[in-house]
PDB file of N, CA and C in Angstrom:
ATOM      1  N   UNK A   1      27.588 -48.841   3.284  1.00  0.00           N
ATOM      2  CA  UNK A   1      27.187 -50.215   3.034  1.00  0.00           C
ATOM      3  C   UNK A   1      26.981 -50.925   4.375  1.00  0.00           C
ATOM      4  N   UNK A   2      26.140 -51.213   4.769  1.00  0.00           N
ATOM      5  CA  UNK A   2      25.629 -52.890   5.759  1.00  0.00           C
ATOM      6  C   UNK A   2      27.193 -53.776   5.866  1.00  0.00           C
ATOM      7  N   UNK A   3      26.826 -54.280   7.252  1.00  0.00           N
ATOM      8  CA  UNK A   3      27.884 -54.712   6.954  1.00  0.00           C
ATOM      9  C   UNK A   3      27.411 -56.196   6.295  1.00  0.00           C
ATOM     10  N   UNK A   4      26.049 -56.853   6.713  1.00  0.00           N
ATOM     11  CA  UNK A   4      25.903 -58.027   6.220  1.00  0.00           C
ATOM     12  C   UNK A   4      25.863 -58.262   4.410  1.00  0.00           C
ATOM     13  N   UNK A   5      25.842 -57.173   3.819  1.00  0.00           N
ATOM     14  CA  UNK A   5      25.909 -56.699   2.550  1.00  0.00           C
ATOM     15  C   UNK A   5      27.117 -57.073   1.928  1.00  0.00           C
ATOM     16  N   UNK A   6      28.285 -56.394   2.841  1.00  0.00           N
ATOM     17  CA  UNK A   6      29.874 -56.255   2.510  1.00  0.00           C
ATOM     18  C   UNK A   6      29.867 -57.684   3.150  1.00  0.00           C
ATOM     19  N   UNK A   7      29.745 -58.778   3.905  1.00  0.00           N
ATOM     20  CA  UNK A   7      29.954 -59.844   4.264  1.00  0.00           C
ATOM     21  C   UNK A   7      29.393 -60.966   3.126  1.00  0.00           C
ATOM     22  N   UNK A   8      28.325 -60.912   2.289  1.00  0.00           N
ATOM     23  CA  UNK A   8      27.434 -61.298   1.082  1.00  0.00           C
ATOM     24  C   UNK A   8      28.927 -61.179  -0.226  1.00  0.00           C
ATOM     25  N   UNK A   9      29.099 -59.768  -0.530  1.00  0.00           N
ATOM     26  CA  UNK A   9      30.146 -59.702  -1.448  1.00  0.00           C
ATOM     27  C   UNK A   9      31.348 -60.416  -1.321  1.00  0.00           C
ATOM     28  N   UNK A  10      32.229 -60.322   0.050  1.00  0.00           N
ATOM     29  CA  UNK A  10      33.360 -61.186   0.099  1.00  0.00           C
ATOM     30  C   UNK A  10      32.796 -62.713   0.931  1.00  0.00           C
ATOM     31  N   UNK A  11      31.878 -63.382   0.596  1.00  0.00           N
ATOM     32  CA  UNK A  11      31.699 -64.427   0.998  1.00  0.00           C
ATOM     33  C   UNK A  11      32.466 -65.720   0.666  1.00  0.00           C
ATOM     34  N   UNK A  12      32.477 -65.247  -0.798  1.00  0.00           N
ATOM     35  CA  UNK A  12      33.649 -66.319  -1.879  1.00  0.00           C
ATOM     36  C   UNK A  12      34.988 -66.510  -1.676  1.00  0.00           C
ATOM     37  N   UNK A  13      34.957 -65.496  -0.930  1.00  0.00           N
ATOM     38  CA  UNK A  13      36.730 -65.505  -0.305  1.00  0.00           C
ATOM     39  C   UNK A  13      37.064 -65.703   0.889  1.00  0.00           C
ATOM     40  N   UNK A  14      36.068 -65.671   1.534  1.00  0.00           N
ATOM     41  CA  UNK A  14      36.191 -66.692   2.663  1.00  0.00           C
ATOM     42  C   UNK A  14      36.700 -68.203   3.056  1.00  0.00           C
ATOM     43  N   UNK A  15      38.250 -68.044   4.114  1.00  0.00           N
ATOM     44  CA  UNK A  15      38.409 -69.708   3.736  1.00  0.00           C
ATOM     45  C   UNK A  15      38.420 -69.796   5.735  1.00  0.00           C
ATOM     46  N   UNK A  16      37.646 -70.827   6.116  1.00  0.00           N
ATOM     47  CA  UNK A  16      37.723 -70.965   7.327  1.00  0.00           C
ATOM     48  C   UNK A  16      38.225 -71.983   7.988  1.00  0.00           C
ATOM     49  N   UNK A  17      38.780 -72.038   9.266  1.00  0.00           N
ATOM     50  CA  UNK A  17      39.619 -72.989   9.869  1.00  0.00           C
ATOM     51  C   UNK A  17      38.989 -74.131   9.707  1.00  0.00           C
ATOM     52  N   UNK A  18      40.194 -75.065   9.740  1.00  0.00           N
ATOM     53  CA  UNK A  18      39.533 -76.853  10.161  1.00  0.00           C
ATOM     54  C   UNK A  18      38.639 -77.109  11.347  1.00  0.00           C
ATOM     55  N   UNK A  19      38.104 -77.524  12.211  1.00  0.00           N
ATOM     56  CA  UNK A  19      38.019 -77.244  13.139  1.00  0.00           C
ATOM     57  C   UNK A  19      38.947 -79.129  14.221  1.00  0.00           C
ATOM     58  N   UNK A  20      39.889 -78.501  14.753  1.00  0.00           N
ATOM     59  CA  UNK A  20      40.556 -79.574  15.375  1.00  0.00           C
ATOM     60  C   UNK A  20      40.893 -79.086  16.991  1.00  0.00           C
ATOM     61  N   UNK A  21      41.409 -79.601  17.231  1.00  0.00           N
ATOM     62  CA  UNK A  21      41.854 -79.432  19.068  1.00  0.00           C
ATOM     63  C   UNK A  21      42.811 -78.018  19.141  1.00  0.00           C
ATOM     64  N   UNK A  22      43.579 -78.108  18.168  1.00  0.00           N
ATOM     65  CA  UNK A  22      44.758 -76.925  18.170  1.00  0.00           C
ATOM     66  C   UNK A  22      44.017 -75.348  18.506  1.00  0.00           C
ATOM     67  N   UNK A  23      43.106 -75.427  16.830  1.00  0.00           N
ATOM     68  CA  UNK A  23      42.447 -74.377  16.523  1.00  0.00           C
ATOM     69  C   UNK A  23      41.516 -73.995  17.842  1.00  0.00           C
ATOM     70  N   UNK A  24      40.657 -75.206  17.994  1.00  0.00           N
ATOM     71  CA  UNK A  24      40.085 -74.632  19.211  1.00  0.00           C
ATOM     72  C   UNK A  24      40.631 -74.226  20.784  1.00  0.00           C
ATOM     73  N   UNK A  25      41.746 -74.088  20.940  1.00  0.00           N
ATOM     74  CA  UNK A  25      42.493 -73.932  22.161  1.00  0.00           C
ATOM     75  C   UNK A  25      43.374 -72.655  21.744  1.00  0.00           C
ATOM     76  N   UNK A  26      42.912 -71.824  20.866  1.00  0.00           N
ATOM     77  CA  UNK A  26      43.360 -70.399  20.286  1.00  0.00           C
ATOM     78  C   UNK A  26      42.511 -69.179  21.052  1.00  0.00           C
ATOM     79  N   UNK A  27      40.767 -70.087  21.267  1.00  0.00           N
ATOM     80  CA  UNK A  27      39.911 -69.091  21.749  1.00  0.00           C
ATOM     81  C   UNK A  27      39.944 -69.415  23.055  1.00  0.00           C
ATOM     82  N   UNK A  28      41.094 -70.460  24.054  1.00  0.00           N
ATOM     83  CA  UNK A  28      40.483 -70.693  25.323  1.00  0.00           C
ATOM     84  C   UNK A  28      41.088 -69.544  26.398  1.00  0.00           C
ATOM     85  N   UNK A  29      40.521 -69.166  27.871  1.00  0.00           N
ATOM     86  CA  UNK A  29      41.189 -68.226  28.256  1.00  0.00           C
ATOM     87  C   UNK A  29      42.058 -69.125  29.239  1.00  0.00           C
ATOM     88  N   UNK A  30      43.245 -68.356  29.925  1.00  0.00           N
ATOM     89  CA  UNK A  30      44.431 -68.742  30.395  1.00  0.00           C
ATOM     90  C   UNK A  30      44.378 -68.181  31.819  1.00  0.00           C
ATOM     91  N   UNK A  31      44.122 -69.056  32.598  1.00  0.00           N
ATOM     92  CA  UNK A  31      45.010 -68.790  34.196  1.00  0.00           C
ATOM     93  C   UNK A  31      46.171 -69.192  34.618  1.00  0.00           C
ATOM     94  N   UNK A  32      46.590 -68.711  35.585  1.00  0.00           N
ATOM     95  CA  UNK A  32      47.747 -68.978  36.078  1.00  0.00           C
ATOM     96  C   UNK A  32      47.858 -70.154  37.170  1.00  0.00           C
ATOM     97  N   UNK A  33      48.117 -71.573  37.462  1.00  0.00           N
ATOM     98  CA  UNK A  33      47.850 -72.217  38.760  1.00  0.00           C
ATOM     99  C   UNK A  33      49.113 -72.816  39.351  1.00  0.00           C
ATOM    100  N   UNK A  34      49.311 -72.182  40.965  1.00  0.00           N
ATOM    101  CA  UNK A  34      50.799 -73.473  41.453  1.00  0.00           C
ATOM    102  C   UNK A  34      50.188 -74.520  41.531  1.00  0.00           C
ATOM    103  N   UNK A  35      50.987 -75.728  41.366  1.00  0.00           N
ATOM    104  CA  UNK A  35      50.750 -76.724  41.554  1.00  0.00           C
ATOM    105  C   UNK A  35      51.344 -77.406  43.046  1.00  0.00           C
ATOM    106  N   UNK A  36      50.599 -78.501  43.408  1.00  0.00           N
ATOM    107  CA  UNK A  36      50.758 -78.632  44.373  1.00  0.00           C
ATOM    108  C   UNK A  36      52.290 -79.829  44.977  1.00  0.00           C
ATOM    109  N   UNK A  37      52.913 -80.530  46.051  1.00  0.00           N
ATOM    110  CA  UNK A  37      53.839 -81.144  46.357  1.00  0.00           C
ATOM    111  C   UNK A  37      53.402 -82.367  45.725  1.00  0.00           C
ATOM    112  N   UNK A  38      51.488 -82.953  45.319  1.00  0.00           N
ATOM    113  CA  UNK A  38      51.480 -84.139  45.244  1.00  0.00           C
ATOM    114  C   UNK A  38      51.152 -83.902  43.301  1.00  0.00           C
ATOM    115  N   UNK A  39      51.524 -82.891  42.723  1.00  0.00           N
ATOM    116  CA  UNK A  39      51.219 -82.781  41.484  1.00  0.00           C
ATOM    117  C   UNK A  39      49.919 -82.633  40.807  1.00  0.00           C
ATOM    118  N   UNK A  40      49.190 -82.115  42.028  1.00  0.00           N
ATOM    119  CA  UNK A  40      47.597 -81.434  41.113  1.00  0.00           C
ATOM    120  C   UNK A  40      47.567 -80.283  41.579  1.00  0.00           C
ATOM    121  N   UNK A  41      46.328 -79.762  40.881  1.00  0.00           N
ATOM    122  CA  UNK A  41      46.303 -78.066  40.984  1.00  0.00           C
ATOM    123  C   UNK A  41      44.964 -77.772  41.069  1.00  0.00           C
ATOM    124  N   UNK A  42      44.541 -77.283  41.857  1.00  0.00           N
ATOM    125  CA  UNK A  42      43.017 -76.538  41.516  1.00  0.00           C
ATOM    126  C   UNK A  42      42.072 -75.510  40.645  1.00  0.00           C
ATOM    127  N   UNK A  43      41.052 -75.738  40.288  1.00  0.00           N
ATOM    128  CA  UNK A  43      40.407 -74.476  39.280  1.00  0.00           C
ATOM    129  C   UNK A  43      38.906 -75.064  39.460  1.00  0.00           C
ATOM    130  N   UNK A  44      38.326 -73.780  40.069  1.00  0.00           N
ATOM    131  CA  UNK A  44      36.866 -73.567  39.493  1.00  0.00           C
ATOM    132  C   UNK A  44      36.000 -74.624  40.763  1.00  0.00           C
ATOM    133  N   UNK A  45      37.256 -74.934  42.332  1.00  0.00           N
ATOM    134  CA  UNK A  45      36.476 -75.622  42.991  1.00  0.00           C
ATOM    135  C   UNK A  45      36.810 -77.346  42.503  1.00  0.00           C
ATOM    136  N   UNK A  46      37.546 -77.302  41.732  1.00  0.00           N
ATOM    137  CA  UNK A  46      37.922 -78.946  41.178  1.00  0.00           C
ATOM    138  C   UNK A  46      39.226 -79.190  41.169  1.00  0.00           C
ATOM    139  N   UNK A  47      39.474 -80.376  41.892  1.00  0.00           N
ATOM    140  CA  UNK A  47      41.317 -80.588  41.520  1.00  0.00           C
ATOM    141  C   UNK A  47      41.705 -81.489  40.643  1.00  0.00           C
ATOM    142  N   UNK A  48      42.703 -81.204  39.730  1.00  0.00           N
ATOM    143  CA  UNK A  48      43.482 -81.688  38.379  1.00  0.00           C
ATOM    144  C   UNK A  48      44.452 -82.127  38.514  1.00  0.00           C
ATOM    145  N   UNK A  49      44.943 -83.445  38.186  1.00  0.00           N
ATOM    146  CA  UNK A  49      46.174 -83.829  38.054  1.00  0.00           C
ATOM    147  C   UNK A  49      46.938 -83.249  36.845  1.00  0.00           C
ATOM    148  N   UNK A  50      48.340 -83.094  36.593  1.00  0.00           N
ATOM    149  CA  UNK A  50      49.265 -82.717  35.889  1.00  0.00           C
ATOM    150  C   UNK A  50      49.216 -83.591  34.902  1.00  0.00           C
ATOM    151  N   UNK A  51      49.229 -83.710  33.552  1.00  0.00           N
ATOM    152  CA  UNK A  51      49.894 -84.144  33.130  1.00  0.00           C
ATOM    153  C   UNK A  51      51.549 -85.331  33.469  1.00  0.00           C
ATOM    154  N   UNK A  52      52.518 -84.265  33.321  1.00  0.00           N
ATOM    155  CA  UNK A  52      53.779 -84.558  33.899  1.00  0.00           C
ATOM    156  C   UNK A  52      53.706 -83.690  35.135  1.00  0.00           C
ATOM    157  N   UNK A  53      55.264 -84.449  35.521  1.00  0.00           N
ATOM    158  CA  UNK A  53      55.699 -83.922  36.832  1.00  0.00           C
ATOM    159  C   UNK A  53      56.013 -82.240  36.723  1.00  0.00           C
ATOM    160  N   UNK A  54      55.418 -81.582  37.482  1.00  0.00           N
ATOM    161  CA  UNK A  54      55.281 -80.099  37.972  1.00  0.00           C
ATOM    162  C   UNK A  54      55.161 -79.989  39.214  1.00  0.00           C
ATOM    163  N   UNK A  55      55.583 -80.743  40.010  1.00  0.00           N
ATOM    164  CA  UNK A  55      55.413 -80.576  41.432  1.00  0.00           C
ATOM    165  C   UNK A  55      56.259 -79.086  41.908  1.00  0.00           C
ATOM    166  N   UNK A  56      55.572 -77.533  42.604  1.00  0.00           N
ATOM    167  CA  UNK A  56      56.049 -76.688  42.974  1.00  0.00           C
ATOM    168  C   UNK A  56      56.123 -75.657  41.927  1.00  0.00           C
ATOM    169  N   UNK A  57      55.206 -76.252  40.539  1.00  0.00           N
ATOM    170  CA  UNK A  57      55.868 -75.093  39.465  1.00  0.00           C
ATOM    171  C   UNK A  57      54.509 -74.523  38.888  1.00  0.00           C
ATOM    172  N   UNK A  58      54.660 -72.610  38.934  1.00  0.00           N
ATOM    173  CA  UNK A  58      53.246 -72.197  38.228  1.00  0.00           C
ATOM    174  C   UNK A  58      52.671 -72.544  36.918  1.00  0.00           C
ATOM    175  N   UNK A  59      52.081 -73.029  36.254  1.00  0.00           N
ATOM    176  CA  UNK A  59      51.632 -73.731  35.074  1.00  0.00           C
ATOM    177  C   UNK A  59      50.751 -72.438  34.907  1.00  0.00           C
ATOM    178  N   UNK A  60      50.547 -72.535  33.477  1.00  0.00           N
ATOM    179  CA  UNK A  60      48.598 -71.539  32.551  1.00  0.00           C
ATOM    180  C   UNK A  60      48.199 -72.648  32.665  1.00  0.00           C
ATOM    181  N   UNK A  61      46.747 -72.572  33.119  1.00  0.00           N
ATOM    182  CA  UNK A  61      45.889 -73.668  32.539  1.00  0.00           C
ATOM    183  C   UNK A  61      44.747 -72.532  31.618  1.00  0.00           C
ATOM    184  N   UNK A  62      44.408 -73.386  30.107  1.00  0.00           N
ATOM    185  CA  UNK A  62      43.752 -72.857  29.498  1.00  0.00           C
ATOM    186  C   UNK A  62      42.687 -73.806  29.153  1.00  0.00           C
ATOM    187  N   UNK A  63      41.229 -72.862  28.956  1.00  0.00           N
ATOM    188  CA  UNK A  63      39.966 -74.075  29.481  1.00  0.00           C
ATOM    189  C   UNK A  63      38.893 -73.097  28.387  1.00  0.00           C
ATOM    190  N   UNK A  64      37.967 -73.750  27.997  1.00  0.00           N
ATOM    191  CA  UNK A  64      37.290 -73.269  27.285  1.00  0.00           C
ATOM    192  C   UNK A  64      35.873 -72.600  28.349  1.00  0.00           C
ATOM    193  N   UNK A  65      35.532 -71.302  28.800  1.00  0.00           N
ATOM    194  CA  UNK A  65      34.386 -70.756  29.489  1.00  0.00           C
ATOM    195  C   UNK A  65      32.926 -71.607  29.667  1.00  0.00           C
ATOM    196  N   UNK A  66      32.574 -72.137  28.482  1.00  0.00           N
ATOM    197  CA  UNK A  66      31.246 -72.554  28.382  1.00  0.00           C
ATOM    198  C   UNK A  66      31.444 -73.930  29.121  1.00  0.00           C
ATOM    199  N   UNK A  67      32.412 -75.104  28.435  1.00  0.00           N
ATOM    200  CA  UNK A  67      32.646 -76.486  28.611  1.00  0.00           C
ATOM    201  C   UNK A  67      34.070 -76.772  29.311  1.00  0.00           C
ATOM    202  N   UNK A  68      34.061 -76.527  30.884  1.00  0.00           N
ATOM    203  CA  UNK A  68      34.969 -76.782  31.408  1.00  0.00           C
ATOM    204  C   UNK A  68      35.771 -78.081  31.477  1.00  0.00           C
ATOM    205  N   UNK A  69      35.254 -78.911  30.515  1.00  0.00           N
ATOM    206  CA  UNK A  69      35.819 -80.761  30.564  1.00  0.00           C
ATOM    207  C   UNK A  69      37.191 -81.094  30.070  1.00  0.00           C
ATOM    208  N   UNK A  70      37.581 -79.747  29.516  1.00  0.00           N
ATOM    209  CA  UNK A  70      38.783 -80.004  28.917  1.00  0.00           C
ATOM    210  C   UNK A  70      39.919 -79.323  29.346  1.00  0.00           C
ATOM    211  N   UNK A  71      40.715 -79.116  30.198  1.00  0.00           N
ATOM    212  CA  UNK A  71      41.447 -78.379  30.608  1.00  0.00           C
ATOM    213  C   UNK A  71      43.141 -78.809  29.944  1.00  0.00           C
ATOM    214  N   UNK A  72      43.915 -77.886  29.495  1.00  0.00           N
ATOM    215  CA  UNK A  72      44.938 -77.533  28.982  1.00  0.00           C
ATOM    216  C   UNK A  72      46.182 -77.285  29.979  1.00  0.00           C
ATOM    217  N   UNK A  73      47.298 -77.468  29.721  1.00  0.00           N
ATOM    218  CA  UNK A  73      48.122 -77.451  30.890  1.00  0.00           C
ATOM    219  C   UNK A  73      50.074 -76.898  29.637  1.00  0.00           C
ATOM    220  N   UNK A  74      50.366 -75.860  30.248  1.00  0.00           N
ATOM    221  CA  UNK A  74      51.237 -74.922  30.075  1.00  0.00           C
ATOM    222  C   UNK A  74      52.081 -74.857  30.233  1.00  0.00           C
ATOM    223  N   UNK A  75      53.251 -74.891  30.473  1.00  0.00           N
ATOM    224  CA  UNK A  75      54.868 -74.681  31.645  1.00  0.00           C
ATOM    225  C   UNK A  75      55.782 -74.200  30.574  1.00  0.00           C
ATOM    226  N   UNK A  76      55.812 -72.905  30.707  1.00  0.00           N
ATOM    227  CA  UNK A  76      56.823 -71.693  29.813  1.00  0.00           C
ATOM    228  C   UNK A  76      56.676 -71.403  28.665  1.00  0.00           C
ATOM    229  N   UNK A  77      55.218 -71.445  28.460  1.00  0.00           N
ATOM    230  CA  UNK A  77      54.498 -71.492  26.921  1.00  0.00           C
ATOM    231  C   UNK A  77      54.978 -72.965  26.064  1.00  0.00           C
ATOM    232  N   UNK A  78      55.326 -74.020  26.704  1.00  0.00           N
ATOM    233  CA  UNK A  78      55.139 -75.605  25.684  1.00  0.00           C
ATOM    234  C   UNK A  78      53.796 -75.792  26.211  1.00  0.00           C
ATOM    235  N   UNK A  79      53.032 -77.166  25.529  1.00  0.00           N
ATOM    236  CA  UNK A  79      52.002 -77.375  25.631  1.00  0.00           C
ATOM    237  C   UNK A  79      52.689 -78.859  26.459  1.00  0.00           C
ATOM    238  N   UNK A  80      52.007 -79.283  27.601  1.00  0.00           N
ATOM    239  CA  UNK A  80      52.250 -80.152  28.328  1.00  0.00           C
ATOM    240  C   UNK A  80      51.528 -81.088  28.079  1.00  0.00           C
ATOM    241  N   UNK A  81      50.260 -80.738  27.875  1.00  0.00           N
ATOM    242  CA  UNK A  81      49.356 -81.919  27.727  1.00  0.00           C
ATOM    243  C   UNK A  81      47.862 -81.350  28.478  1.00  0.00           C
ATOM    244  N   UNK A  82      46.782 -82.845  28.422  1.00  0.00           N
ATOM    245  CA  UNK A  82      45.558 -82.061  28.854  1.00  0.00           C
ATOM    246  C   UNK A  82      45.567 -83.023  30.246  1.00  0.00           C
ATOM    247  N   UNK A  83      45.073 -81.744  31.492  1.00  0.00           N
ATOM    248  CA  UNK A  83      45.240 -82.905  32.673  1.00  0.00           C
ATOM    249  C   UNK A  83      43.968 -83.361  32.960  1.00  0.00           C
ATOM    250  N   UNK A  84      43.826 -84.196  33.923  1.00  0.00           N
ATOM    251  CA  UNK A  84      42.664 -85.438  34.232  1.00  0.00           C
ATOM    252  C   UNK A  84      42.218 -84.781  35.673  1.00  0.00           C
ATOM    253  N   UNK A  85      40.944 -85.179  35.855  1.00  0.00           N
ATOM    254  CA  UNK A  85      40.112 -85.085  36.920  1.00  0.00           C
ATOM    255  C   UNK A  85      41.155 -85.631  38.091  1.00  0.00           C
ATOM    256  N   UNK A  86      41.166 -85.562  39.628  1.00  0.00           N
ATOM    257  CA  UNK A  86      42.330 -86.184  40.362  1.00  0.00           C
ATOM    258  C   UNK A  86      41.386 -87.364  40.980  1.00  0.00           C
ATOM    259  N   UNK A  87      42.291 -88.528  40.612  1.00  0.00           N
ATOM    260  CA  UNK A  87      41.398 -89.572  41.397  1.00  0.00           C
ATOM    261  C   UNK A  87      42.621 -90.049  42.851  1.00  0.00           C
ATOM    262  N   UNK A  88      42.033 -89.885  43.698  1.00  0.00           N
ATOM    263  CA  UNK A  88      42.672 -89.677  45.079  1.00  0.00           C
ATOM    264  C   UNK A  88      43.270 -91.249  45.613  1.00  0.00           C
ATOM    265  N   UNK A  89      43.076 -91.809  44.647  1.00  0.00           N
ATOM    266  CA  UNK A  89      43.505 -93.268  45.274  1.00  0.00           C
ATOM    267  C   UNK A  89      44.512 -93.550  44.594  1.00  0.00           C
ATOM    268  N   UNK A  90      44.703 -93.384  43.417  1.00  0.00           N
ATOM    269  CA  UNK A  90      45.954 -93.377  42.144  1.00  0.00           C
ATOM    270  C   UNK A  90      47.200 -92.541  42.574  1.00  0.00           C
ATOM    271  N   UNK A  91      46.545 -91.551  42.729  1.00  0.00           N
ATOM    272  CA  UNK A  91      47.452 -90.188  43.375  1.00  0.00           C
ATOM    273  C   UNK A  91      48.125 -90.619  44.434  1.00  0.00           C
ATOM    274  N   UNK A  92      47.683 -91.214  45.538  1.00  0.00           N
ATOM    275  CA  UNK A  92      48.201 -91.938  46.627  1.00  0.00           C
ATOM    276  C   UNK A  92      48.773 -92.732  46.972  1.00  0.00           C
ATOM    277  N   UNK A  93      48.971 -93.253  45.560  1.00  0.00           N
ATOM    278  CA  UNK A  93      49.559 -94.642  45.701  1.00  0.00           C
ATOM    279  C   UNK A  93      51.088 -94.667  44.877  1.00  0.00           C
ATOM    280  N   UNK A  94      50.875 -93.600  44.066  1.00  0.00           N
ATOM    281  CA  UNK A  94      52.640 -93.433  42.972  1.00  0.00           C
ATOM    282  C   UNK A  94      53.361 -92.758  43.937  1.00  0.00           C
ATOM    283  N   UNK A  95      54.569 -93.383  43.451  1.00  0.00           N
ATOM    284  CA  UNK A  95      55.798 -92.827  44.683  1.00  0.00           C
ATOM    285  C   UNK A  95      56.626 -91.433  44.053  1.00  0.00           C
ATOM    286  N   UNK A  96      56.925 -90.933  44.877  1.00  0.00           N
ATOM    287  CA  UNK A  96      57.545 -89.896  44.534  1.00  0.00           C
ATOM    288  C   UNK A  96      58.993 -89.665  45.049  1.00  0.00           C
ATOM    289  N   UNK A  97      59.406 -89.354  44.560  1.00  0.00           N
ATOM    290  CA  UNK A  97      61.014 -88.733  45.093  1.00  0.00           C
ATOM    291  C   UNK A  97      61.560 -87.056  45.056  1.00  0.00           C
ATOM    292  N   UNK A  98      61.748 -86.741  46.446  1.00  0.00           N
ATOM    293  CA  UNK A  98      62.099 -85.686  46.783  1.00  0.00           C
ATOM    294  C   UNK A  98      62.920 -84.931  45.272  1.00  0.00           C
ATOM    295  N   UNK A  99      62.706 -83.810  44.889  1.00  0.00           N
ATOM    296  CA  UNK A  99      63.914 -83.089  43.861  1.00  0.00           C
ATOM    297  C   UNK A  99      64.864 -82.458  44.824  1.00  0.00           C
ATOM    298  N   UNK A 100      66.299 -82.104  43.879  1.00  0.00           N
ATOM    299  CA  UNK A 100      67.255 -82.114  45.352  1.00  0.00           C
ATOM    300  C   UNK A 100      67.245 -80.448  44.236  1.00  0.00           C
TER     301      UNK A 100
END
């Protein structure tokens, strides 16, 4: 049998995902990035702010291949959040305190 044949027969039983943010961050692929002392990280030639504080710690960032606009952010398999483009004047201006 075809397979588009056998795909025709069980068509009716087909139930397919919602499509929401979750689902789509199932197919994204995963790198590994340190982050830096001022809390962004680089990928692809672009630097990202964190979410939260990760200053010194390796994060996954997971990003979809085609539409890089959305980047995903990781720390021990929780989901942290999605980080932001780095705007260098914001960044420069929050204070930080040494971790002991």
């Amino acid at each position: 049998m075809k397979p588009l044949d056998r795909f025709n027969l069980d068509h009716n039983r087909i139930v397919y995902l919602l499509p929401d943010e979750f689902t789509e961050e199932a197919f994204f692929i995963e790198e590994a990035r340190k982050v830096s002392k001022v809390n962004v990280f680089s990928i692809h030639a672009s630097q990202y702010e964190c979410p939260v504080d990760l200053r010194g710690q390796t994060v996954q960032v997971r990003f979809d291949r085609q539409q890089r606009d959305r980047l995903v952010v990781y720390f021990k398999g929780q989901r942290m959040g999605q980080a932001q483009p780095l705007n260098p004047i914001l960044n420069g201006r929050q204070s930080r305190q040494e971790a002991i």
